[in-house]
Protein backbone atom coordinates (compact mmCIF):
# COMPACT_ATOMS: atom_id res chain seq x y z
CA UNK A 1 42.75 -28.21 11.01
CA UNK A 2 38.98 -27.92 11.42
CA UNK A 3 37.58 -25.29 13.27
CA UNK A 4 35.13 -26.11 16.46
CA UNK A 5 31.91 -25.29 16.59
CA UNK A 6 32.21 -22.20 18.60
CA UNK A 7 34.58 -20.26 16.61
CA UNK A 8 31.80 -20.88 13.44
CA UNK A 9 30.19 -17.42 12.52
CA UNK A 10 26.27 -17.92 12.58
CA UNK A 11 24.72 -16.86 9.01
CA UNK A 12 22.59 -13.94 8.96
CA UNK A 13 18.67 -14.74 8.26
CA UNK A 14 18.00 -13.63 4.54
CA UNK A 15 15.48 -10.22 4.39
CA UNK A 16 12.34 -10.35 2.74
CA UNK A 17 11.42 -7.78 0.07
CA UNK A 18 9.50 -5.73 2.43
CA UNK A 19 11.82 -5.56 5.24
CA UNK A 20 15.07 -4.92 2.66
CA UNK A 21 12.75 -1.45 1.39
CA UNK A 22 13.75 1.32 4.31
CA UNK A 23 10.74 1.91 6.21
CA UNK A 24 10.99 5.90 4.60
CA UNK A 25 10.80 4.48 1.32
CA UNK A 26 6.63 5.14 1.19
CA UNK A 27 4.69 3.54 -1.43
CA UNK A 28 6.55 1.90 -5.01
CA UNK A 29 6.92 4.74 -7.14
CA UNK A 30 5.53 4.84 -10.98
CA UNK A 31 8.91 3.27 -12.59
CA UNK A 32 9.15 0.57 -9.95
CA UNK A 33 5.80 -0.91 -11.08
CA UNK A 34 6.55 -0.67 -14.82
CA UNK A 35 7.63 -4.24 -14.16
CA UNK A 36 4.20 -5.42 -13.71
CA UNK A 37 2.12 -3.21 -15.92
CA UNK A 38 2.29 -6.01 -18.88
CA UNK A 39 1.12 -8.74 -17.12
CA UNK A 40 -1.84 -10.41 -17.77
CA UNK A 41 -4.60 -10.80 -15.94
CA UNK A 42 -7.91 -12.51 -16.30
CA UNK A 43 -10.97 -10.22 -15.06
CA UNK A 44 -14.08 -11.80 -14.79
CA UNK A 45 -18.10 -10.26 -13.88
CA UNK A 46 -20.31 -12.76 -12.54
CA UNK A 47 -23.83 -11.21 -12.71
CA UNK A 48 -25.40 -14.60 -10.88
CA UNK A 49 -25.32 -18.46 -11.44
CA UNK A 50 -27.74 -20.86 -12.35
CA UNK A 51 -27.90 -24.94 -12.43
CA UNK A 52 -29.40 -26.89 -14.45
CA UNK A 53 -29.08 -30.70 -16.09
CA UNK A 54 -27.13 -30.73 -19.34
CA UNK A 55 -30.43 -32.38 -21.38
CA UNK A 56 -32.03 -28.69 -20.18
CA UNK A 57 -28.95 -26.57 -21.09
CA UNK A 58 -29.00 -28.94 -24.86
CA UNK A 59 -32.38 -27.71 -25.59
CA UNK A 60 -31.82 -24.04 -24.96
CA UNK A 61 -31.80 -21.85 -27.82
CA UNK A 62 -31.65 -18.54 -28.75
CA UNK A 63 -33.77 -15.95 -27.09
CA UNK A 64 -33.66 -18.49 -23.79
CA UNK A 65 -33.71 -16.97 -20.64
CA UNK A 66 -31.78 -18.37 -17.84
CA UNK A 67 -33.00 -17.18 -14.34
CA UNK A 68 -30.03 -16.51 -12.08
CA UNK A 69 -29.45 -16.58 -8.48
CA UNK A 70 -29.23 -12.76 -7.65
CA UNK A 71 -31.54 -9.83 -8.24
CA UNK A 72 -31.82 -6.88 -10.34
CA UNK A 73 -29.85 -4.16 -8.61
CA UNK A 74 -27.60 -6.93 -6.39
CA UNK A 75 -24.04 -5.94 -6.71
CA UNK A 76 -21.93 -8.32 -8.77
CA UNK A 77 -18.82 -9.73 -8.19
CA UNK A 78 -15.31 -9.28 -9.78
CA UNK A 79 -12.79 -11.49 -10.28
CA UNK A 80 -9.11 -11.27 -11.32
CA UNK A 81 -7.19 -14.63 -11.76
CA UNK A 82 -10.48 -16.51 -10.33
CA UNK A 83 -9.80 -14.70 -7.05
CA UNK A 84 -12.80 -12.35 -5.36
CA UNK A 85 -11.49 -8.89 -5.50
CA UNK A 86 -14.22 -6.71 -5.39
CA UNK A 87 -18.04 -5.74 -6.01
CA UNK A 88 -20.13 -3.72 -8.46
CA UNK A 89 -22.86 -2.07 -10.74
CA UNK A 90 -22.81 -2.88 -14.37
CA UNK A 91 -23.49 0.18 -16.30
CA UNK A 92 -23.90 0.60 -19.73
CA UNK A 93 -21.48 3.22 -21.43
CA UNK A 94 -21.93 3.63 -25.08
CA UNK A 95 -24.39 0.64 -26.34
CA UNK A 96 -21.51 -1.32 -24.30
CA UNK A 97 -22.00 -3.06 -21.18
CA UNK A 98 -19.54 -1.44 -18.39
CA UNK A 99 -19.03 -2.41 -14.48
CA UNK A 100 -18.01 -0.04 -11.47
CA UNK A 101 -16.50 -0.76 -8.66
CA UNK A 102 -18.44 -0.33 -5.42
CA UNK A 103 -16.40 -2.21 -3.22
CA UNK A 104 -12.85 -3.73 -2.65
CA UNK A 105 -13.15 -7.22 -0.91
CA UNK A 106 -9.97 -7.89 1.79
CA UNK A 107 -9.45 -10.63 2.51
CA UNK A 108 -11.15 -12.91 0.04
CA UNK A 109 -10.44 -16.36 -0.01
């Protein structure tokens, strides 16, 4: 015999990740995150852009300068997985170009 509608038990909405962690949990621990450490991740520097018409970029050769869009001493920006994360300096550590990060971006489109 088939049951009516009222005696049917409703289902329980599914918890997300972040509402399943007890709220006295506190921040993923070290081993929780081993997970993601291997990963991969594309990080990117942009020190500035520049446009120009392909027969221009053709004839460019080496010792060429290219004048970019931002100044010396403008921060740059970093990306990771072509997403705005943050801003810096570059640096150079070691004969080796280096950048710092002077400030996290929220937010970022």
């Amino acid at each position: 015999m088939a049951a009516k509608d009222s005696e049917l038990e409703p289902i329980a909405p599914t918890a997300t990740a972040e509402e399943a962690r007890p709220a006295t949990a506190g921040p993923p621990t070290v081993d929780q995150l081993s997970a993601v450490y291997d990963v991969p991740v594309q990080l990117s520097a942009v020190l500035g852009k520049a446009t120009m018409p392909v027969n221009r970029l053709l004839r460019l050769g080496r010792g060429a300068v290219v004048e970019l869009d931002r100044k010396v001493g403008e921060p740059i920006d970093i990306y990771v997985n072509n997403r705005l994360v943050a801003r810096g300096e570059i640096l150079i550590v070691d004969d080796r170009l280096g950048v710092t990060m002077t400030e996290i971006v929220k937010g970022a489109p």
